[in-house]
C-alpha atoms as a PDB file:
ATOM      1  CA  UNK A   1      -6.272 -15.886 -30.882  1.00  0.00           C
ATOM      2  CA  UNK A   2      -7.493 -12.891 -28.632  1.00  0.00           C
ATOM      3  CA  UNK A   3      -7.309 -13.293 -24.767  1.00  0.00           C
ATOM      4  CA  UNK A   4      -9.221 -11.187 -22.670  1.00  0.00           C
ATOM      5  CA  UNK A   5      -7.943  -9.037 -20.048  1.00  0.00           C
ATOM      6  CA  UNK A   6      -7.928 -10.533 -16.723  1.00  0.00           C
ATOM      7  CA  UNK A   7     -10.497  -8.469 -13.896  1.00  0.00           C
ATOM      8  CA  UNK A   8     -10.291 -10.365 -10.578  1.00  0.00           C
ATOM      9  CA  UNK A   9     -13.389 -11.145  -8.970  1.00  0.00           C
ATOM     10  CA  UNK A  10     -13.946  -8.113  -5.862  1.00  0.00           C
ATOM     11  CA  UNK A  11     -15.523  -9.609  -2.547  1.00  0.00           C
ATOM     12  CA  UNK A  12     -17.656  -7.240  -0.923  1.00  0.00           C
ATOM     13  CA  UNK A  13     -18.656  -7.747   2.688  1.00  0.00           C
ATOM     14  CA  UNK A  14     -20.075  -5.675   5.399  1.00  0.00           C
ATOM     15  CA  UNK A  15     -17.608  -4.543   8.570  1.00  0.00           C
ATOM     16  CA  UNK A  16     -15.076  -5.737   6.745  1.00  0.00           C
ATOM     17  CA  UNK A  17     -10.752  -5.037   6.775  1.00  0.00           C
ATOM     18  CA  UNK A  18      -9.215  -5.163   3.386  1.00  0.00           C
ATOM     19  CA  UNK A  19      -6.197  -4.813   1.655  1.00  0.00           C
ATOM     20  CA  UNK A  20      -6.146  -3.224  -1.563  1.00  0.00           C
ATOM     21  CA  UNK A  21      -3.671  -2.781  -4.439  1.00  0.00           C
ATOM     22  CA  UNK A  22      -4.018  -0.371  -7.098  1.00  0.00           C
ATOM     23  CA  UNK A  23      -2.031   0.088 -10.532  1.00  0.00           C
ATOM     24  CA  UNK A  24      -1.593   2.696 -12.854  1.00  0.00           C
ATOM     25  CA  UNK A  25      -2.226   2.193 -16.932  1.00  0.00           C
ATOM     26  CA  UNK A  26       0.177  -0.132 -17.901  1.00  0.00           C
ATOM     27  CA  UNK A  27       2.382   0.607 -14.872  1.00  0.00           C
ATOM     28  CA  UNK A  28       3.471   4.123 -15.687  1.00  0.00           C
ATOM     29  CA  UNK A  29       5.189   5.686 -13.175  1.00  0.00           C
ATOM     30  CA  UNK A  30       2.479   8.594 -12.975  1.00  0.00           C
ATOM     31  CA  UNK A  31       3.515   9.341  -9.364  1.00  0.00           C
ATOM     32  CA  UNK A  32       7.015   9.130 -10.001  1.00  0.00           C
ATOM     33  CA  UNK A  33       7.912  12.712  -8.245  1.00  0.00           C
ATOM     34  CA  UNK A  34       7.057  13.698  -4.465  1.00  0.00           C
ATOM     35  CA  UNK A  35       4.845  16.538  -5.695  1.00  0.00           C
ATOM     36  CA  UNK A  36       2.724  13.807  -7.108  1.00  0.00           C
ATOM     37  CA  UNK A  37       2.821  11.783  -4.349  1.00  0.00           C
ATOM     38  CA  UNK A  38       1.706  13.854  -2.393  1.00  0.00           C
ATOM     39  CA  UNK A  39      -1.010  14.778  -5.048  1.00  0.00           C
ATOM     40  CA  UNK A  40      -2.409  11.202  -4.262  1.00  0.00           C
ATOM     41  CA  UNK A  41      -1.612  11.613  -0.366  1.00  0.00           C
ATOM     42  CA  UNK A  42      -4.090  14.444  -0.263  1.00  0.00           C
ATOM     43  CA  UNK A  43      -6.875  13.134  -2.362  1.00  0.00           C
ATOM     44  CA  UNK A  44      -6.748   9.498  -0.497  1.00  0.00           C
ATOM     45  CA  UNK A  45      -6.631  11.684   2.888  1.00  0.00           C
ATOM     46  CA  UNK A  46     -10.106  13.363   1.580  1.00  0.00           C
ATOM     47  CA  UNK A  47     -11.609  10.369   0.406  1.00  0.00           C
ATOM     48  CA  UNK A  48     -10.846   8.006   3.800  1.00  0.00           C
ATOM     49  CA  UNK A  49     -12.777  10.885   5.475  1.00  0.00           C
ATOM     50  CA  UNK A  50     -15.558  11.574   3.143  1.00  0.00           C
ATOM     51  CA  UNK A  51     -16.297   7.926   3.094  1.00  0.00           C
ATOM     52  CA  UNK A  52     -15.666   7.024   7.224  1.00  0.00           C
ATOM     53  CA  UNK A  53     -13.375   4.070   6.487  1.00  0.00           C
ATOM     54  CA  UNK A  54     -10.307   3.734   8.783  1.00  0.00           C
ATOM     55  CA  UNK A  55      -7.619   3.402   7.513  1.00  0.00           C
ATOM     56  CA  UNK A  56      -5.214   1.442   9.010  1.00  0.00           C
ATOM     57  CA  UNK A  57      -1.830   1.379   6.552  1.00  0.00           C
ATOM     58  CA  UNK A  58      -0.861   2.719   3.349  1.00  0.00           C
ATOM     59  CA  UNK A  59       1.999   3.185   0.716  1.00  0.00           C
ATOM     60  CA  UNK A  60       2.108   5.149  -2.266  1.00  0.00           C
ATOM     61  CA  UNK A  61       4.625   4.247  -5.544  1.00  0.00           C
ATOM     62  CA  UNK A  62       5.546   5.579  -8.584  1.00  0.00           C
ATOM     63  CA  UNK A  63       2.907   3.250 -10.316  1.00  0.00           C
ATOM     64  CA  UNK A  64       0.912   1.912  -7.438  1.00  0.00           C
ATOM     65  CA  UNK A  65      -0.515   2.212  -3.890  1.00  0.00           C
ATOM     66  CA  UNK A  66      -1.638  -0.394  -1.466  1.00  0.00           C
ATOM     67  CA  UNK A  67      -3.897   0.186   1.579  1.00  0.00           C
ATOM     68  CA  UNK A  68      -4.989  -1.860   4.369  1.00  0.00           C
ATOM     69  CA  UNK A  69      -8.736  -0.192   5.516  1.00  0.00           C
ATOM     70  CA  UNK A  70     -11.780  -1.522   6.989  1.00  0.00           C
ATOM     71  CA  UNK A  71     -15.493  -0.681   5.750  1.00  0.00           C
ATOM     72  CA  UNK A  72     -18.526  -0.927   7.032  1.00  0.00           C
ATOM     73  CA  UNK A  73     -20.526  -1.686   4.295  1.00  0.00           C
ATOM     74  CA  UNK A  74     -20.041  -3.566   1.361  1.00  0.00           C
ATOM     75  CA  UNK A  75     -20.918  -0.557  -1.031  1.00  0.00           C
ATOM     76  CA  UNK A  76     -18.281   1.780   0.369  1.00  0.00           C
ATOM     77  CA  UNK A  77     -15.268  -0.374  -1.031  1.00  0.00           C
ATOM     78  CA  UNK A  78     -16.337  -0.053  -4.783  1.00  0.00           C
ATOM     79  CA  UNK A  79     -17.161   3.703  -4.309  1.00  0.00           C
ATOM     80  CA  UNK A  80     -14.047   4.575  -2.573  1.00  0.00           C
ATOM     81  CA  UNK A  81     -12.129   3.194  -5.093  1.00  0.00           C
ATOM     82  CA  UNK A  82     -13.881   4.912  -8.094  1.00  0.00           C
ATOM     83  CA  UNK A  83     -13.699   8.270  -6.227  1.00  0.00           C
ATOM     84  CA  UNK A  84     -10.085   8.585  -5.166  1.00  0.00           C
ATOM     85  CA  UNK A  85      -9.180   6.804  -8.613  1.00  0.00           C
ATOM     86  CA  UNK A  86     -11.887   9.803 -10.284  1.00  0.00           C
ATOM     87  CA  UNK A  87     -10.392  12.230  -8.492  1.00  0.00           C
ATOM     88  CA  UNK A  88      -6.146  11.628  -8.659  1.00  0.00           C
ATOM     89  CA  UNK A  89      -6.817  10.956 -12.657  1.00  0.00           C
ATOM     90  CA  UNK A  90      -8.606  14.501 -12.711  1.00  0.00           C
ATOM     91  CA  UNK A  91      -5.970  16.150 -10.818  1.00  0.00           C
ATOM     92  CA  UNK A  92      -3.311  14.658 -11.988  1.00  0.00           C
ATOM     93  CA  UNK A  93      -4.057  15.391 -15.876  1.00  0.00           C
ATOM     94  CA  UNK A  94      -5.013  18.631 -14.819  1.00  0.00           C
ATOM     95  CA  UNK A  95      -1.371  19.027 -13.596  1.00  0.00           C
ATOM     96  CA  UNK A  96       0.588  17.622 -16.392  1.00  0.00           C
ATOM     97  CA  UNK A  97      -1.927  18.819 -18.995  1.00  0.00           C
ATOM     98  CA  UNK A  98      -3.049  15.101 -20.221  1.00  0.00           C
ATOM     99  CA  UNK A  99      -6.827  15.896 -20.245  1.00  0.00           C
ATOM    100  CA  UNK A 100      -8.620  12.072 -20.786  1.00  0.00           C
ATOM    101  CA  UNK A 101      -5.486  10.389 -20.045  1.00  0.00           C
ATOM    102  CA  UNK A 102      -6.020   7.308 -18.475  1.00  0.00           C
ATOM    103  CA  UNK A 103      -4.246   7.225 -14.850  1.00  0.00           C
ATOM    104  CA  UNK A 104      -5.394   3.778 -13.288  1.00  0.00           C
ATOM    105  CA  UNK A 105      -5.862   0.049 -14.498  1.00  0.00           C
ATOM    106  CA  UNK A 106      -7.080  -2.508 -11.910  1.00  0.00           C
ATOM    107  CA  UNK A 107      -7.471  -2.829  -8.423  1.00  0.00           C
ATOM    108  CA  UNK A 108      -7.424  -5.982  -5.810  1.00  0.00           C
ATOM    109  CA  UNK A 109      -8.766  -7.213  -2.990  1.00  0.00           C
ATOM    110  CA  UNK A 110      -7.922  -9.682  -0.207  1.00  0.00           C
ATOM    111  CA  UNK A 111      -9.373  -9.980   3.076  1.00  0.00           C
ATOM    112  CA  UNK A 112      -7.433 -10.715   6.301  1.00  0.00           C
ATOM    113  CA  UNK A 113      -8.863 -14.121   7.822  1.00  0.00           C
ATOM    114  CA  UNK A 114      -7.111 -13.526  11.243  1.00  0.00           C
ATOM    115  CA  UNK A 115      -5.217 -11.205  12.851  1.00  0.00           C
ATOM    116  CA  UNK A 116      -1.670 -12.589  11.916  1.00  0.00           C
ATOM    117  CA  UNK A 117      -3.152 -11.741   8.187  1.00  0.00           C
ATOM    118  CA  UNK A 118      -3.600  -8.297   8.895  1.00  0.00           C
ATOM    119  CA  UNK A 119      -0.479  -7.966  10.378  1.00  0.00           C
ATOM    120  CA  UNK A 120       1.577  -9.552   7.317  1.00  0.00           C
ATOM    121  CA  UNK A 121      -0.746  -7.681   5.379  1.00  0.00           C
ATOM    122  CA  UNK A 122       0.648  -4.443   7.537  1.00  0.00           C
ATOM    123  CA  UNK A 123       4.529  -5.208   7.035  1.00  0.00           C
ATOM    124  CA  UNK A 124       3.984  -6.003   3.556  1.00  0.00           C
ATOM    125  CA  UNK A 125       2.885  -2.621   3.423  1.00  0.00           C
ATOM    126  CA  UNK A 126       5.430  -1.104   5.184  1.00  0.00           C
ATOM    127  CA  UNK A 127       8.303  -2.827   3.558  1.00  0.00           C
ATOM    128  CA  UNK A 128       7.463  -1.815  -0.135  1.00  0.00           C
ATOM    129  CA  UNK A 129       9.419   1.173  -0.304  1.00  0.00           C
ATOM    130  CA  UNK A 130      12.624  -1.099   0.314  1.00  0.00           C
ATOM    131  CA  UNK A 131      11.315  -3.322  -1.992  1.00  0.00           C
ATOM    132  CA  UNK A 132      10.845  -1.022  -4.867  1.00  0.00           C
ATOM    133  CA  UNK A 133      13.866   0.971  -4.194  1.00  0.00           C
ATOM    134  CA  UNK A 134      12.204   4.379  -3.055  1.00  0.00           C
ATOM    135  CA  UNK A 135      14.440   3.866   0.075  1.00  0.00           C
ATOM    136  CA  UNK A 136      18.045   2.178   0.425  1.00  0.00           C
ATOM    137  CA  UNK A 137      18.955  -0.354   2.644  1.00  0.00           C
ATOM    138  CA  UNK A 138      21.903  -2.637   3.266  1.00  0.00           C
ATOM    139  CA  UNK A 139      22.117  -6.098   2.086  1.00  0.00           C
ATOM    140  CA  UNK A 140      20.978  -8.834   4.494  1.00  0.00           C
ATOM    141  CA  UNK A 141      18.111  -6.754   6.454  1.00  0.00           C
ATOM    142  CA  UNK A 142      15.565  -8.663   4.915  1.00  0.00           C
ATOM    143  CA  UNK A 143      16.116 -12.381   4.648  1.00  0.00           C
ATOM    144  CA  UNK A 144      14.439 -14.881   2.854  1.00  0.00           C
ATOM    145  CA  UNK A 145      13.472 -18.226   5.715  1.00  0.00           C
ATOM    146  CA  UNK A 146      10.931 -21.228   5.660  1.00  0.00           C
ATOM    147  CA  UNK A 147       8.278 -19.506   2.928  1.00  0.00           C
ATOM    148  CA  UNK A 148       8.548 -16.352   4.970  1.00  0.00           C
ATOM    149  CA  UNK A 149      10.738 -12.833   4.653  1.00  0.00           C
ATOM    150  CA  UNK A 150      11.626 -11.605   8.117  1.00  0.00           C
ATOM    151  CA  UNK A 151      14.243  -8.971   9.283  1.00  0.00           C
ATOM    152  CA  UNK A 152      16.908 -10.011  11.930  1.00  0.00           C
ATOM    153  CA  UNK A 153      16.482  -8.563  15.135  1.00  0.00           C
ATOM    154  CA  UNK A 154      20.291  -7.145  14.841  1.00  0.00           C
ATOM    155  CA  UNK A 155      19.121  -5.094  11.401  1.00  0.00           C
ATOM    156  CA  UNK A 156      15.631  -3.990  13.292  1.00  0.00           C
ATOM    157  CA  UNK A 157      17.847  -0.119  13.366  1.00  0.00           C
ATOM    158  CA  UNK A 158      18.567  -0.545   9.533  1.00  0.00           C
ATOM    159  CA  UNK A 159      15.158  -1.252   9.033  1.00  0.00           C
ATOM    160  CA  UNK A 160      14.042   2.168  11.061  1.00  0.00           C
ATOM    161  CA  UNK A 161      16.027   4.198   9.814  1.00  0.00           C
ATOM    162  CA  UNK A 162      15.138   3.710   6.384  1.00  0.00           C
ATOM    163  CA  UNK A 163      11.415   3.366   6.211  1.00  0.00           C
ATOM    164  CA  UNK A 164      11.362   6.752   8.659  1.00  0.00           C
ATOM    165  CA  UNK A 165      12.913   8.513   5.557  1.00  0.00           C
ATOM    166  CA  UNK A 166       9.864   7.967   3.596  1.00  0.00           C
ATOM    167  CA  UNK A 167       6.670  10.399   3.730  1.00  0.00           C
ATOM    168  CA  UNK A 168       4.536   8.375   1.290  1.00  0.00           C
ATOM    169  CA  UNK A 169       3.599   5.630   3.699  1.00  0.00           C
ATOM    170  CA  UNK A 170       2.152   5.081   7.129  1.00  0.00           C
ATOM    171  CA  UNK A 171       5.333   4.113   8.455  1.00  0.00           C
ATOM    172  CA  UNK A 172       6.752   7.385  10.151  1.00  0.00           C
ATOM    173  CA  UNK A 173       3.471   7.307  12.158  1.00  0.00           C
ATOM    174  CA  UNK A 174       3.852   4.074  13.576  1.00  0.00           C
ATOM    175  CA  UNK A 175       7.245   4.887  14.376  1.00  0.00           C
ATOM    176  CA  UNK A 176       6.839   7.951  16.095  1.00  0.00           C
ATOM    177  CA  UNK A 177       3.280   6.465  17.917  1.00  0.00           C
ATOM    178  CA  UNK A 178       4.996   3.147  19.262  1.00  0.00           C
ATOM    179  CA  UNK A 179       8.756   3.169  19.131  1.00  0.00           C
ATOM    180  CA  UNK A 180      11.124   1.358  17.549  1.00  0.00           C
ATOM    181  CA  UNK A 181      10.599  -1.199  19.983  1.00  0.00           C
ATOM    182  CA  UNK A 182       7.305  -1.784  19.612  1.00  0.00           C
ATOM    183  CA  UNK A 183       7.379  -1.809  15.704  1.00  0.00           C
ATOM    184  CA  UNK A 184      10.052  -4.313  15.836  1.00  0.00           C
ATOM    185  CA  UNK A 185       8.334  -6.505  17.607  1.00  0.00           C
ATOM    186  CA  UNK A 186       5.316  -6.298  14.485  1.00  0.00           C
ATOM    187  CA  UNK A 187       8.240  -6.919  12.431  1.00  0.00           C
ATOM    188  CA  UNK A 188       9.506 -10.369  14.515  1.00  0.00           C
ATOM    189  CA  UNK A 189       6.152 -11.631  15.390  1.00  0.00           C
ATOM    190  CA  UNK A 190       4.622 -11.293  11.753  1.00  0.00           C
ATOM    191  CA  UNK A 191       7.104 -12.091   8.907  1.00  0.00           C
ATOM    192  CA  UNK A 192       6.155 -11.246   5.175  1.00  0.00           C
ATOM    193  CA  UNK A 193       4.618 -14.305   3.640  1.00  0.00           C
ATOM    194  CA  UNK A 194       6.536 -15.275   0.540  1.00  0.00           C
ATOM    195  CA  UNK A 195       3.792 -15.825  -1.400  1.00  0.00           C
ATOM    196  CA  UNK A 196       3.470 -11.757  -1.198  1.00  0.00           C
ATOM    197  CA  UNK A 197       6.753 -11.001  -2.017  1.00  0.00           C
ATOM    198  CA  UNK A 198       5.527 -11.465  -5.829  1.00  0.00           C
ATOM    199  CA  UNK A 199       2.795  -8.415  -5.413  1.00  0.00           C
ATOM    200  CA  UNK A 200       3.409  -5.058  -6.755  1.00  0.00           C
END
């Protein structure tokens, strides 16, 4: 018996936020060092501009990204993604010397249906380089309550320090734009649905 590879359905919509996730082949870790990070940095920097989207978070991974944008028409979405995926694959083998080398798998797509989405959508974001080890933390800063994950106001300093340590994600902006204050109050006010605590 054969079973076909599973391709999520993309939704498409005019003026639209999103939140994407992107993997690499098989889940290599193809942007395992900072010098390829920032490889992918660059590029997505390009592309967000070339295309007008705003971008409103991001993370990058050893083997995948996720970005929280918004478009303003449908066609932009599909384009962006075969560009900056076009273009990091190119660059990247070009680098290591892998011409044809296949760099990324699959992408997906959610939109945010109100604003306390986007904003679970946004911590999610944020918290992935804890979650993935990139960045260490102490036990307890992130606790598992009623479906949701949510950090205790008394480890909100934990939780800043750490994530401000890592370049590859949107973080350090929002940190230096609003405070620790006001990022811990995104933190309290939107907790990490569970059900996303399962993503890459």
């Amino acid at each position: 018996m054969t079973f076909k590879k599973y391709h999520p359905p993309h939704i498409y919509l005019d003026d639209r936020e999103y939140y994407l996730s992107a993997a690499t082949y098989n889940r290599q870790a193809f942007f395992s060092s900072d010098e390829q990070k920032r490889l992918l940095r660059d590029i997505l920097r390009e592309k967000i501009q070339e295309f007008s989207i705003k971008l409103y978070a991001w993370v990058i991974l050893d083997n995948h990204y996720h970005l929280l944008i918004r478009v303003a028409e449908k066609d932009t979405l599909p384009k962006l993604i075969q560009s900056l995926h076009g273009a990091s694959s190119f660059r990247l083998n070009q680098q290591d010397k892998c011409r044809g080398r296949s760099v990324w798998s699959n992408y997906w797509d959610r939109c945010p249906r109100s604003k306390s989405d986007f904003y679970t959508f946004f911590n999610y974001i944020h918290i992935n380089p804890i979650k993935h080890g990139e960045v260490t933390i102490k036990d307890g800063v992130v606790l598992k309550n009623k479906k949701r994950l949510s950090i205790p106001a008394d480890r909100m300093a934990d939780l800043h320090d750490a994530l401000s340590e890592y370049e590859f994600s949107s973080y350090p902006y929002y940190l230096r734009k609003y405070g620790r204050e006001g990022m811990s109050h995104v933190w309290m006010d939107y907790p990490i649905a569970d059900y996303l605590a399962g993503d890459e």
